[in-house]
N, C-alpha and C. Protein backbone atom coordinates (compact mmCIF):
# COMPACT_ATOMS: atom_id res chain seq x y z
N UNK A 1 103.52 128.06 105.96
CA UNK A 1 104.61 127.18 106.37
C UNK A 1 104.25 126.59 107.74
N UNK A 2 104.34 124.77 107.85
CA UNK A 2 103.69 124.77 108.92
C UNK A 2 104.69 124.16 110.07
N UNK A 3 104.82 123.86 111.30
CA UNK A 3 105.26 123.90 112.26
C UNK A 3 106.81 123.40 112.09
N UNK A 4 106.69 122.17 110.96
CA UNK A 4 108.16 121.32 110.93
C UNK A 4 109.00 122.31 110.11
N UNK A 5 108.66 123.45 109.23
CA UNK A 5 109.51 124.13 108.64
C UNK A 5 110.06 125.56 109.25
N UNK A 6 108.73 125.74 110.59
CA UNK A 6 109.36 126.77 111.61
C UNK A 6 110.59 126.32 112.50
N UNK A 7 110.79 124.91 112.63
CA UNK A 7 112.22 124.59 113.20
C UNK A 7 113.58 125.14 112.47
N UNK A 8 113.00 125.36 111.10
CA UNK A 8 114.98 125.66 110.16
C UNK A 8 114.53 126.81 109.83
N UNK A 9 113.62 128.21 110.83
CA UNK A 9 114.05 129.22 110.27
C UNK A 9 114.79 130.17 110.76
N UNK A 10 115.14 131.24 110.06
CA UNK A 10 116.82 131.51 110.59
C UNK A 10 116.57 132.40 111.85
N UNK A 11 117.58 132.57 112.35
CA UNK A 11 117.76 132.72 114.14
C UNK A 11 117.73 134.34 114.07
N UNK A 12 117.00 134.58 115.13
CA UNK A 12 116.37 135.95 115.14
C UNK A 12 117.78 136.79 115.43
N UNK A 13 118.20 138.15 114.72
CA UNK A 13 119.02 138.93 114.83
C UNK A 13 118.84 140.16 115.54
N UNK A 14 120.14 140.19 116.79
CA UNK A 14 120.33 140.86 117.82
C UNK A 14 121.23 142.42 116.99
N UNK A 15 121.00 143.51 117.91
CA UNK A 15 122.18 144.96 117.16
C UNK A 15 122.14 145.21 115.88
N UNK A 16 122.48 145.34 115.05
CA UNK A 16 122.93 145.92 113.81
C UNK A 16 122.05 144.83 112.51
N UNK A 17 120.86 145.55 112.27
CA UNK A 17 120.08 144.34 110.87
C UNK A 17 121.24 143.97 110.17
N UNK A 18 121.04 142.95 109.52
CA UNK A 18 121.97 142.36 108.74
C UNK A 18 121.42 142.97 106.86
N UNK A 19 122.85 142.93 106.50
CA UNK A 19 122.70 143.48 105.72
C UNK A 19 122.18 142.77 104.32
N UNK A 20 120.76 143.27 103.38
CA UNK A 20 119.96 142.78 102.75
C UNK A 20 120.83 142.07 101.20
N UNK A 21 121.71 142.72 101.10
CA UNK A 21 122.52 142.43 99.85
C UNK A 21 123.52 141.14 100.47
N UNK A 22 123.73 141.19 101.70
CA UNK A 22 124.33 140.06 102.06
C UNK A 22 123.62 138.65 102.17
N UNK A 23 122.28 138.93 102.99
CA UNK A 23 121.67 137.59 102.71
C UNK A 23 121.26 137.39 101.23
N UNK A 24 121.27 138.60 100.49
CA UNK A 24 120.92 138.06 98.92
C UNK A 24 122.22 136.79 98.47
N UNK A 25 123.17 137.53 98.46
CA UNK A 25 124.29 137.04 98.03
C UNK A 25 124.55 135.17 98.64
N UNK A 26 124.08 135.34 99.62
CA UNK A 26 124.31 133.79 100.62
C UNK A 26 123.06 132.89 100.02
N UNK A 27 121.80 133.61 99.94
CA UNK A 27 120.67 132.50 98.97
C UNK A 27 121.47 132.11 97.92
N UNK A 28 121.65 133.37 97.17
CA UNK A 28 122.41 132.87 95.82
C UNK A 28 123.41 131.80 95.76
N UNK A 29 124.48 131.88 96.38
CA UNK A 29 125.31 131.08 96.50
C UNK A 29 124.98 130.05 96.95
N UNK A 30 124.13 129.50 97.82
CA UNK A 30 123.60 128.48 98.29
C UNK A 30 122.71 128.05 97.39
N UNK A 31 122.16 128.65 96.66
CA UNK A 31 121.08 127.88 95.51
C UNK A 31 122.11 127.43 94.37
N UNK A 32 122.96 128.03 94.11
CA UNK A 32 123.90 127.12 93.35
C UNK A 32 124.76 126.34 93.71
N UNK A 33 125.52 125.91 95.08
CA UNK A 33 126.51 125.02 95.62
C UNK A 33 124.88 123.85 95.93
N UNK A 34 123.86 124.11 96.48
CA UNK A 34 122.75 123.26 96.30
C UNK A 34 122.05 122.05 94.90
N UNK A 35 122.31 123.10 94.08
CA UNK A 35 122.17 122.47 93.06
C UNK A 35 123.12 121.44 92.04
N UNK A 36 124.37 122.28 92.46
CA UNK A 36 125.90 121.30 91.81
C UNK A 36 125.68 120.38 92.37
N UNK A 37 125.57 120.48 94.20
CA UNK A 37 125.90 119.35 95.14
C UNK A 37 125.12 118.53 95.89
N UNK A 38 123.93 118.91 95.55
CA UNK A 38 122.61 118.68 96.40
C UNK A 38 122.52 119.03 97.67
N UNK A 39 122.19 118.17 98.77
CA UNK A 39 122.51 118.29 99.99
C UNK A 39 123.88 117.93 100.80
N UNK A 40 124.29 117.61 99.82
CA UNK A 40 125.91 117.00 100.02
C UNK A 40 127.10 118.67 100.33
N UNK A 41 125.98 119.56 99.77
CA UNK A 41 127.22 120.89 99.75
C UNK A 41 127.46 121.55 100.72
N UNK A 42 128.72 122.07 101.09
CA UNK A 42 128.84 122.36 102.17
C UNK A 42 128.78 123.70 102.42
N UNK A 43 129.17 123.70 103.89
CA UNK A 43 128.71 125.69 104.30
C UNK A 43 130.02 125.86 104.05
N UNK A 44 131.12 125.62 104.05
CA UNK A 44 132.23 126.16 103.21
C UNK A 44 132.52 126.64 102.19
N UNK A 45 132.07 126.02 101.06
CA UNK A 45 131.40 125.79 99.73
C UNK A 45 130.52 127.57 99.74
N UNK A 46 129.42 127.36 100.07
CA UNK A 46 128.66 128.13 100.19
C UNK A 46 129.62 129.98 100.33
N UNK A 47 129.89 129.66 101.79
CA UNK A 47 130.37 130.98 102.23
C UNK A 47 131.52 131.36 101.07
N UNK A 48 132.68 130.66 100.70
CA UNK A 48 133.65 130.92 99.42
C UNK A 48 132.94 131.71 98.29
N UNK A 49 131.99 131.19 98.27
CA UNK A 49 130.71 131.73 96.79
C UNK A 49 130.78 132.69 97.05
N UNK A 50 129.61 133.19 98.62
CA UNK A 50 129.08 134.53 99.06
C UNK A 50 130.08 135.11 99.15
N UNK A 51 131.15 134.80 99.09
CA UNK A 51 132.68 135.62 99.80
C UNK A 51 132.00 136.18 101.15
N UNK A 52 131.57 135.49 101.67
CA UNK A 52 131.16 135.84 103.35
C UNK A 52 131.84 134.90 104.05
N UNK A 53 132.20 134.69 105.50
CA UNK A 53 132.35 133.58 106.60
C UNK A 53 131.54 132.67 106.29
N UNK A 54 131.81 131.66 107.28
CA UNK A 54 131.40 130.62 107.59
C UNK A 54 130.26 130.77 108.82
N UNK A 55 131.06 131.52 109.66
CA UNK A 55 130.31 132.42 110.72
C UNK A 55 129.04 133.31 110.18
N UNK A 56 129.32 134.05 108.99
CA UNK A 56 128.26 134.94 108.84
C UNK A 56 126.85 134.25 108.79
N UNK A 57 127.17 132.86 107.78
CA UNK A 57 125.85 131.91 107.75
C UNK A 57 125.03 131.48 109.00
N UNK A 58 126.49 131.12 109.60
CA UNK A 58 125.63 130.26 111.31
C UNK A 58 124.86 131.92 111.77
N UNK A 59 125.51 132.99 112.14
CA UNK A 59 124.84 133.86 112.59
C UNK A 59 123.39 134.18 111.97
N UNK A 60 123.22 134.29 110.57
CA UNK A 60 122.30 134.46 110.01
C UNK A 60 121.23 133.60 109.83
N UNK A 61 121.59 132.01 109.93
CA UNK A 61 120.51 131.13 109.39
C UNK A 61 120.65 129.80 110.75
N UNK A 62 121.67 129.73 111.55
CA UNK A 62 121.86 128.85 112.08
C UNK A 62 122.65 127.45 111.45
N UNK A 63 122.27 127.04 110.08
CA UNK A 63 123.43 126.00 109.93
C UNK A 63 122.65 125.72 108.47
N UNK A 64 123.25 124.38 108.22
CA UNK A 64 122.97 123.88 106.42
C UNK A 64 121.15 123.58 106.30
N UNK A 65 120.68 123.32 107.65
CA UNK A 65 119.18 122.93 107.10
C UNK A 65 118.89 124.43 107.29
N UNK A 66 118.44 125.02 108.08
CA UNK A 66 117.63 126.42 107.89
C UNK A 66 118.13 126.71 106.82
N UNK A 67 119.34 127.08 106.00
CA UNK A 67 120.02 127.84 105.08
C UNK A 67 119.17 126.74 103.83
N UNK A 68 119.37 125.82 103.69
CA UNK A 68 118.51 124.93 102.85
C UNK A 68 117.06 125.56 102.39
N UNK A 69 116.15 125.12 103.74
CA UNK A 69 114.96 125.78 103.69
C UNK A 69 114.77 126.78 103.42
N UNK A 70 115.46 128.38 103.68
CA UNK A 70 115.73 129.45 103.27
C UNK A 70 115.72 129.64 102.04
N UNK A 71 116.24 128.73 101.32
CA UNK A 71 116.41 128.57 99.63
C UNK A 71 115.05 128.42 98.68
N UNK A 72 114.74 127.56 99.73
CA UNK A 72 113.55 126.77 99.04
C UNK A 72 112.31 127.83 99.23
N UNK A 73 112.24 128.37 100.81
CA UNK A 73 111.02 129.80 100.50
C UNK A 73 111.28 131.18 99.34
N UNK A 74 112.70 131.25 99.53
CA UNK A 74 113.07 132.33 99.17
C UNK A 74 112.89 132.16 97.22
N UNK A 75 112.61 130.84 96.99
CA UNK A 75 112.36 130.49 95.53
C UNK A 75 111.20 130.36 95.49
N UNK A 76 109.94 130.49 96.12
CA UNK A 76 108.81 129.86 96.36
C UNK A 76 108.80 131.48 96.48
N UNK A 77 108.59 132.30 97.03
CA UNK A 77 108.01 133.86 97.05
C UNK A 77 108.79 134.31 95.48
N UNK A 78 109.63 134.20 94.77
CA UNK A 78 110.29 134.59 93.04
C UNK A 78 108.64 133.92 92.28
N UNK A 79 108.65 132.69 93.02
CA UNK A 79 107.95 131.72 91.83
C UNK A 79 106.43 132.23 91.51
N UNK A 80 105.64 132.64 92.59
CA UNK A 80 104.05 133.30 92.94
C UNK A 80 104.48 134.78 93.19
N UNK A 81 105.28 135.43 92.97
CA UNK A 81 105.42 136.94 92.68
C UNK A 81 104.22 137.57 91.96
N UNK A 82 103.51 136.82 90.88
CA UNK A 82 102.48 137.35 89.83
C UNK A 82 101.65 136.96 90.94
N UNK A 83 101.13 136.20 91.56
CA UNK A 83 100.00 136.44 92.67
C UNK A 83 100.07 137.31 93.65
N UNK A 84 101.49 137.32 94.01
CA UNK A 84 101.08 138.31 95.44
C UNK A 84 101.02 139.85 94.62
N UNK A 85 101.31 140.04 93.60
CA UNK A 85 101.75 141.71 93.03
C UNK A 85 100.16 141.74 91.82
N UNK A 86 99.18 140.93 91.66
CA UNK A 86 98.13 140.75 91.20
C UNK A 86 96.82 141.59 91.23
N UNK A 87 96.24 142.44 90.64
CA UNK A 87 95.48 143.75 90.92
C UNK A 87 94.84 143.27 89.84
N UNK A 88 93.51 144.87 89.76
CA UNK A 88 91.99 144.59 88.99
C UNK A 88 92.56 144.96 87.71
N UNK A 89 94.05 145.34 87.43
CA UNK A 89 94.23 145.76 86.23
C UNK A 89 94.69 144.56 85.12
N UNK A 90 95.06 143.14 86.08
CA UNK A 90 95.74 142.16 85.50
C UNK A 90 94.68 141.19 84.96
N UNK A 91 94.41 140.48 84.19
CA UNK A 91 93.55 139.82 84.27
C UNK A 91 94.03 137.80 84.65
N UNK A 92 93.22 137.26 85.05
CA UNK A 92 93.48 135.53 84.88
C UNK A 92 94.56 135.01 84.18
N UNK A 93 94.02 135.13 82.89
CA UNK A 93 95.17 134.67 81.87
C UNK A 93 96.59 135.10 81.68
N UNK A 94 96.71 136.54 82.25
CA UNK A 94 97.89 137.01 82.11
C UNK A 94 98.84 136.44 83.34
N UNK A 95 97.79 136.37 84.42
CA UNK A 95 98.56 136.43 85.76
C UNK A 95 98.77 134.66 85.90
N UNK A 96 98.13 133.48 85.46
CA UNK A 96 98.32 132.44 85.34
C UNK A 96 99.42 132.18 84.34
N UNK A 97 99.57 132.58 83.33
CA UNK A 97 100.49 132.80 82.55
C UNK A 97 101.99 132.78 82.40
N UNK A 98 101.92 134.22 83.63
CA UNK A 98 103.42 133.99 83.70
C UNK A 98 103.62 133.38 85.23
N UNK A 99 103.03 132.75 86.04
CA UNK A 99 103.26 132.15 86.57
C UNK A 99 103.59 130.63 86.35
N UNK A 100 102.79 130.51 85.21
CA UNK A 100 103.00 129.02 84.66
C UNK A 100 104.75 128.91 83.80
N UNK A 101 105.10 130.35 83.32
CA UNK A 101 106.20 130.60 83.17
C UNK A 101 107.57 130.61 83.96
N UNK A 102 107.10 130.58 85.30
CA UNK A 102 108.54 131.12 86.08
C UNK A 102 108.09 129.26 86.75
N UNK A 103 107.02 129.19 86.98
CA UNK A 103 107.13 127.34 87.28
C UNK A 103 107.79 126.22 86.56
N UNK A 104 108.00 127.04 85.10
CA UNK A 104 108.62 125.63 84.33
C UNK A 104 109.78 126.25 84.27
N UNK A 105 110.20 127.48 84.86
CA UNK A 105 111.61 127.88 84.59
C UNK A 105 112.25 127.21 86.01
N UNK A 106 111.64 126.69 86.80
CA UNK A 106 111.29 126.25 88.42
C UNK A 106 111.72 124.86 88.42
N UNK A 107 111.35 123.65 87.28
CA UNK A 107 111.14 122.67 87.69
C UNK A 107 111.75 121.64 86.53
N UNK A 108 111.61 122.63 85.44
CA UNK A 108 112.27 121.96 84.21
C UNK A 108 113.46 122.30 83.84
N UNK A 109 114.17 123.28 84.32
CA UNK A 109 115.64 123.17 83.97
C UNK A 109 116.51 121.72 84.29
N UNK A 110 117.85 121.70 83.52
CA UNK A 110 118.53 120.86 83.95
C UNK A 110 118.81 120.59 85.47
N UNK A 111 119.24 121.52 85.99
CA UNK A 111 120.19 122.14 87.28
C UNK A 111 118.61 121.71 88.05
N UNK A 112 117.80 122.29 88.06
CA UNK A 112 116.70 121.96 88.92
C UNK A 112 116.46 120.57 88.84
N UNK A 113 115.90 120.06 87.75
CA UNK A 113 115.48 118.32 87.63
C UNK A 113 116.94 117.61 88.45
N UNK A 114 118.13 118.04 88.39
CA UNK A 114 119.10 117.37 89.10
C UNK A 114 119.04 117.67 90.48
N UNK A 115 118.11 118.97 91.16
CA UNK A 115 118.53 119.18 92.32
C UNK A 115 117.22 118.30 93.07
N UNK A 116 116.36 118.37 92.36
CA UNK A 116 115.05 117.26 92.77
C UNK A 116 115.21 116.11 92.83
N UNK A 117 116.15 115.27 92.15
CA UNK A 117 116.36 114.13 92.24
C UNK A 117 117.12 113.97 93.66
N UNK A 118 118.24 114.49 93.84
CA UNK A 118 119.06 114.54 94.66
C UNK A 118 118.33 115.04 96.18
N UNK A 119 116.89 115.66 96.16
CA UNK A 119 116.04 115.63 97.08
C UNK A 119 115.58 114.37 97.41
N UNK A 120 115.19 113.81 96.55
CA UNK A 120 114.64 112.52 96.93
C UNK A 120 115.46 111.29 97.39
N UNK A 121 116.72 111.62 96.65
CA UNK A 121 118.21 110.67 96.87
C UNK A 121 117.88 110.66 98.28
N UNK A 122 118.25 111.87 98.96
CA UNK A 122 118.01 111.94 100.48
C UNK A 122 117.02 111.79 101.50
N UNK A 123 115.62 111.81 101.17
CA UNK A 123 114.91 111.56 101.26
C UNK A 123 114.37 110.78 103.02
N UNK A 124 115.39 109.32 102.37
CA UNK A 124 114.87 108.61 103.30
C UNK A 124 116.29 108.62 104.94
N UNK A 125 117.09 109.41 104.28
CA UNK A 125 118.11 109.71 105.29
C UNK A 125 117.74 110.87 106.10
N UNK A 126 117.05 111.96 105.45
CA UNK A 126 116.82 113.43 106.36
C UNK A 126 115.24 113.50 105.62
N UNK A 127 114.44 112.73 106.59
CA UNK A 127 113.41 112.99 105.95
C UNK A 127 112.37 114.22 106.82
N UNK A 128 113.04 114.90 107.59
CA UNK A 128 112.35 116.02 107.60
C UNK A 128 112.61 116.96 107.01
N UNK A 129 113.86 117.01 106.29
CA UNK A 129 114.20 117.69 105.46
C UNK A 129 113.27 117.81 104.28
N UNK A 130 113.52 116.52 103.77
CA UNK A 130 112.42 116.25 102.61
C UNK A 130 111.14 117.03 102.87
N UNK A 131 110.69 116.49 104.31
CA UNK A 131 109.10 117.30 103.98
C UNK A 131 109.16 118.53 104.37
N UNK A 132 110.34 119.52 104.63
CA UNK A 132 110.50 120.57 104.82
C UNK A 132 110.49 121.35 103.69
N UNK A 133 111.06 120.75 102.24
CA UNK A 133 111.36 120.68 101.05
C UNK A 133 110.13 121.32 100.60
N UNK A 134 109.06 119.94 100.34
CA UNK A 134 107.74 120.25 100.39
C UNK A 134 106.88 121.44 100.81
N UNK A 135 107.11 121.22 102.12
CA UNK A 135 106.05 122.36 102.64
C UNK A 135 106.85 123.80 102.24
N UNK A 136 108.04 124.28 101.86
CA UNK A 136 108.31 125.77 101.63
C UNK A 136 108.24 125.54 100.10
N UNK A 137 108.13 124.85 99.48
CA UNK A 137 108.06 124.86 98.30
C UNK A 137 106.50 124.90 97.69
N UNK A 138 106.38 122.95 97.19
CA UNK A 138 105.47 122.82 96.57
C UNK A 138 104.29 123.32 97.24
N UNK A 139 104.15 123.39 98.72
CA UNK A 139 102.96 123.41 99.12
C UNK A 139 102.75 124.80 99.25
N UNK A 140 103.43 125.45 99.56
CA UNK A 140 103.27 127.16 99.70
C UNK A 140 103.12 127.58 98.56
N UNK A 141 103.52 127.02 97.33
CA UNK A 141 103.04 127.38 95.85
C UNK A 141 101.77 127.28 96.04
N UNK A 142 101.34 125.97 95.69
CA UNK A 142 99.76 125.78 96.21
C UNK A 142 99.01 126.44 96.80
N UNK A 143 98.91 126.42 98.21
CA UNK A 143 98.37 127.37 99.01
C UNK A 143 97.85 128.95 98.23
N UNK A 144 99.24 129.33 98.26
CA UNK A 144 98.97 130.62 97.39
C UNK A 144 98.47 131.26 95.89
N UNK A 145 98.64 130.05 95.08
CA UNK A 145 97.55 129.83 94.17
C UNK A 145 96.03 130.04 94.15
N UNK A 146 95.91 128.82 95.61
CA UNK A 146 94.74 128.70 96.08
C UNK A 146 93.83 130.16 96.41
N UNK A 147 94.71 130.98 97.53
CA UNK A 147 94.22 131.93 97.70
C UNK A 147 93.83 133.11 96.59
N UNK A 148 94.73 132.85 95.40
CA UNK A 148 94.68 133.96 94.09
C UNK A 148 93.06 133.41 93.61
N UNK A 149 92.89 132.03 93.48
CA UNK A 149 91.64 131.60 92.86
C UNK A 149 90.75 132.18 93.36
N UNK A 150 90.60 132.23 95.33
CA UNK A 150 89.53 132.23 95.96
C UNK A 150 88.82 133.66 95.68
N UNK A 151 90.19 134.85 95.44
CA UNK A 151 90.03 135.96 95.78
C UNK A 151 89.60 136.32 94.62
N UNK A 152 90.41 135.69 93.12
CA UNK A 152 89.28 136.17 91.72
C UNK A 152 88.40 135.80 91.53
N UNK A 153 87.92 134.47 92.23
CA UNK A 153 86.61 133.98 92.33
C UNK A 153 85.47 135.60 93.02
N UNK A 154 85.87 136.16 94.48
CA UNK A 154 84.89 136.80 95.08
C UNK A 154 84.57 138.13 94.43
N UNK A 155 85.62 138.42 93.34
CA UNK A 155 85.59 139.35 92.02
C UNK A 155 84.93 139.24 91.32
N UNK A 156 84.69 138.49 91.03
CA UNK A 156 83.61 137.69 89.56
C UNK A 156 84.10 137.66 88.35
N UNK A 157 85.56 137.17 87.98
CA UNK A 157 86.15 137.08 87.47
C UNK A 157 86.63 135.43 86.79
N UNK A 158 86.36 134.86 87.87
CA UNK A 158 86.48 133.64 88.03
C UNK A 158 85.46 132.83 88.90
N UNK A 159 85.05 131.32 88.59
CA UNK A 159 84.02 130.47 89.21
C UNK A 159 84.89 129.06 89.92
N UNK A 160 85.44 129.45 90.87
CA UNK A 160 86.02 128.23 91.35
C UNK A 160 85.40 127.70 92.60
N UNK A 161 85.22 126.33 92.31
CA UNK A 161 84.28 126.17 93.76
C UNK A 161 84.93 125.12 94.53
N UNK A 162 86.15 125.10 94.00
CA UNK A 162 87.18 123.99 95.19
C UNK A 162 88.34 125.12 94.57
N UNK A 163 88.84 125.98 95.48
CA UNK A 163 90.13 126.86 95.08
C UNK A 163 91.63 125.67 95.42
N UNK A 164 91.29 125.02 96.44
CA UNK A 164 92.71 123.95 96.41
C UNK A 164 93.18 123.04 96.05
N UNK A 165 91.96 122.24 95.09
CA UNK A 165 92.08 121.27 94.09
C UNK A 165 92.15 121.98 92.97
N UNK A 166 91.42 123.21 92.21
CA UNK A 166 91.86 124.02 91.53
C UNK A 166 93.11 123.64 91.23
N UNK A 167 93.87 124.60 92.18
CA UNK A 167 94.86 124.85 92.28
C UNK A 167 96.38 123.68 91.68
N UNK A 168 96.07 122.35 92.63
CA UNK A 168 96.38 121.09 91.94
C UNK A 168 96.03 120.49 91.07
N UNK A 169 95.18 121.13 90.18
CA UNK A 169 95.06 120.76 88.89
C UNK A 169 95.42 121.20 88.32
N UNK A 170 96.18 122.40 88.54
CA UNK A 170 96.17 123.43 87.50
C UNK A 170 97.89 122.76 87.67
N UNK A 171 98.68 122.88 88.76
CA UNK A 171 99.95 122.74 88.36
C UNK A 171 100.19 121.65 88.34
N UNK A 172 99.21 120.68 88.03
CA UNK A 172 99.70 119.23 87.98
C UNK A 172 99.90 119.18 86.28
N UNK A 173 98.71 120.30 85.87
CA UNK A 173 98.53 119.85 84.44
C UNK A 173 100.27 120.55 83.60
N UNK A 174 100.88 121.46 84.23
CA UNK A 174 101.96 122.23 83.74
C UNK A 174 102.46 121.09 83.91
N UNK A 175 103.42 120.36 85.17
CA UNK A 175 103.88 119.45 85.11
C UNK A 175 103.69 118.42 84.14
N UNK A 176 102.59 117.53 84.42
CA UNK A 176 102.42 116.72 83.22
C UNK A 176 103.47 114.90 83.27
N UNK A 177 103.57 114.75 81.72
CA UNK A 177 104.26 113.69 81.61
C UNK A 177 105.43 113.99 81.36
N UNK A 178 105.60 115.40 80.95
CA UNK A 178 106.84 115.81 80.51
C UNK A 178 107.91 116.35 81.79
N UNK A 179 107.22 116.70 83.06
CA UNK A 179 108.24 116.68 84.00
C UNK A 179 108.74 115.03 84.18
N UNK A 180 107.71 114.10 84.29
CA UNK A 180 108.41 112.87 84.64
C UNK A 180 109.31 111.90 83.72
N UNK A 181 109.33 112.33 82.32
CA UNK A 181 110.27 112.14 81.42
C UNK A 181 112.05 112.80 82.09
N UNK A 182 111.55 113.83 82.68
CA UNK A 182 113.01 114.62 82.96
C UNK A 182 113.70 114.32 83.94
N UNK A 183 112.79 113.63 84.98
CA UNK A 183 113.08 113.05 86.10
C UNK A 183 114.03 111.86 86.09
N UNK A 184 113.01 110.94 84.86
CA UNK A 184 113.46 109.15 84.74
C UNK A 184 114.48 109.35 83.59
N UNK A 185 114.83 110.09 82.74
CA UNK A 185 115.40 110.46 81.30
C UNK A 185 116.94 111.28 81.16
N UNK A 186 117.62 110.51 81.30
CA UNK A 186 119.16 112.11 81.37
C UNK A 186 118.83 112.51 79.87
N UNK A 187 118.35 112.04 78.53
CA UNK A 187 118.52 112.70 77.46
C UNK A 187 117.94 113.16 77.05
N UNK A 188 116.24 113.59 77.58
CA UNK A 188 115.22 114.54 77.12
C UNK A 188 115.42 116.09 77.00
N UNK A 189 115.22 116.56 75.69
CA UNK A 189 115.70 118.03 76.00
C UNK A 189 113.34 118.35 75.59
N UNK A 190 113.71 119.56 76.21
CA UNK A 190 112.55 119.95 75.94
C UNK A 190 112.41 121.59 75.41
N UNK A 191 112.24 121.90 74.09
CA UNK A 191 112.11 122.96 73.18
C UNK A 191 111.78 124.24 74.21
N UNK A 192 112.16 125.29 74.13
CA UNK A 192 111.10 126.26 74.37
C UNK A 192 110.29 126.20 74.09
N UNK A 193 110.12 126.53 72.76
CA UNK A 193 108.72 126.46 72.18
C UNK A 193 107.30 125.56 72.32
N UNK A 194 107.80 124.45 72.69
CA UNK A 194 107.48 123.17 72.77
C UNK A 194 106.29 123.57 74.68
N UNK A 195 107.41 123.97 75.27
CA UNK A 195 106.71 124.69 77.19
C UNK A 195 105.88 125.35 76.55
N UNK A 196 106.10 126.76 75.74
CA UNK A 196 105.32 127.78 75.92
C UNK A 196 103.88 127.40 74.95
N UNK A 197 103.90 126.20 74.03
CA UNK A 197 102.12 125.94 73.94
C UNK A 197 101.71 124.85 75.00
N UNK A 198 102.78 123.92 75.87
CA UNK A 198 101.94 123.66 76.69
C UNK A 198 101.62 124.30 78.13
N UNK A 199 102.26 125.57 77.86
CA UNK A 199 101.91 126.37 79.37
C UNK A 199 100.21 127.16 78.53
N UNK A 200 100.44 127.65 77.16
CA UNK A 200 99.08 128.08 76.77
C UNK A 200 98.13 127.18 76.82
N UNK A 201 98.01 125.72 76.40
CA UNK A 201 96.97 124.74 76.69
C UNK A 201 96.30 124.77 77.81
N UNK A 202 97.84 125.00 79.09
CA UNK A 202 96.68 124.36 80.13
C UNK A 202 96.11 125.52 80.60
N UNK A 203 96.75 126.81 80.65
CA UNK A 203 95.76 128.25 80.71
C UNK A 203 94.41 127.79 80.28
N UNK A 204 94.53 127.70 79.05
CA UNK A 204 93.30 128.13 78.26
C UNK A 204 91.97 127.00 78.82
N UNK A 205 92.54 125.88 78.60
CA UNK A 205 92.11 124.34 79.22
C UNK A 205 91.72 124.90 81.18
N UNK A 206 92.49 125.44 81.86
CA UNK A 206 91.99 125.79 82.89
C UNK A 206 90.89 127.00 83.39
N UNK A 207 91.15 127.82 81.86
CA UNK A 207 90.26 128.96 82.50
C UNK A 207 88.73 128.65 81.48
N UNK A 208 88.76 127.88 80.68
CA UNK A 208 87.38 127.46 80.31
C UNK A 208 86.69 126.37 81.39
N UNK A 209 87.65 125.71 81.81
CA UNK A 209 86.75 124.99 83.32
C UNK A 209 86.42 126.24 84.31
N UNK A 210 86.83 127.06 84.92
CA UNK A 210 87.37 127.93 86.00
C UNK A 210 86.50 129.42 85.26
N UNK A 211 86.80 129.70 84.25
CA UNK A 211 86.62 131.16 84.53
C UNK A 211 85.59 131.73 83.57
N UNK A 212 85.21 132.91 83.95
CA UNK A 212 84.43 133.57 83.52
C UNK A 212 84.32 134.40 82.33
């Protein structure tokens, strides 16, 4: 995360840690008043959800952008869980796999394709927001991809000799034409079934370029 997303992170806590089930509860609620409302939702909104204050948020995160950004890492460490928890017992395919799984559960839902749009809606009004968006999100996905490649690469498990274009190829290919149908399209539905051979394609399609 790089310098513009260390501005919205939450404000260091003085006496008594705060309690872990509480900031659970405040992501949560904020990832869904986020998503109904986009950036339009408020910390009122929010705290009613958490059944916490209004206060508890400012204390904890400082205000609607850190609490924002908060959302967006705190979905970005769920999303690469199979990389960071990744050992000699897992192999490539498995661990690309279900990562390619929790990415389209990430990007292709309804509620999500609406909360992305409504990113960009804003865009040109809070645009550090926007690239704050970015960098705890898409790019920290990346990144950490990157590093899963480099490290099954020094295994011999894998042959990658650009781990960060890798990397953007690999989730460009999940994405596809079919995220940008969902984007431009209110009536595209897209099958389960339909994700889960094109999350196997691009596995298979990636680890015959890539792997060993």
């Amino acid at each position: 995360m790089d310098a513009l997303v260390s501005e919205f992170r939450p404000r260091p806590q003085r006496g008594r840690p705060p309690d872990p089930k509480k900031r659970e509860a405040i992501l949560e609620a904020a990832r869904r008043q986020f998503l109904a409302q986009g950036y339009d939702a408020s910390l009122e909104a929010v705290a009613a959800d958490a059944q916490v204050s209004r206060q508890t948020i400012y204390n904890l995160y400082g205000g609607k952008d850190e609490l924002f950004v908060a959302v967006l890492a705190n979905r970005a460490e769920q999303l690469t869980a199979p990389l960071a928890t990744a050992s000699d017992a897992v192999g490539p395919r498995a661990v690309l796999t279900e990562l390619a799984r929790r990415f389209g559960d990430a990007i292709l839902s309804p509620e999500s394709v609406q909360f992305q749009r409504a990113v960009i809606a804003c865009a040109q009004r809070f645009p550090k927001l926007a690239k704050s968006f970015y960098e705890a999100g898409p790019a920290k996905t990346l990144t950490r991809l990157a590093n899963y490649l480099e490290a099954e690469t020094r295994r011999g498990r894998m042959a990658v000799t650009d781990p960060a274009l890798a990397a953007e190829q690999f989730m460009g290919m999940l994405k596809g034409n079919m995220h940008t149908r969902l984007m431009f399209c209110e009536d595209v539905k897209i099958a389960p079934e339909e994700v889960e051979r094109r999350i196997a394609y691009c596995v298979e399609s990636f680890l015959k370029a890539h792997g060993r």
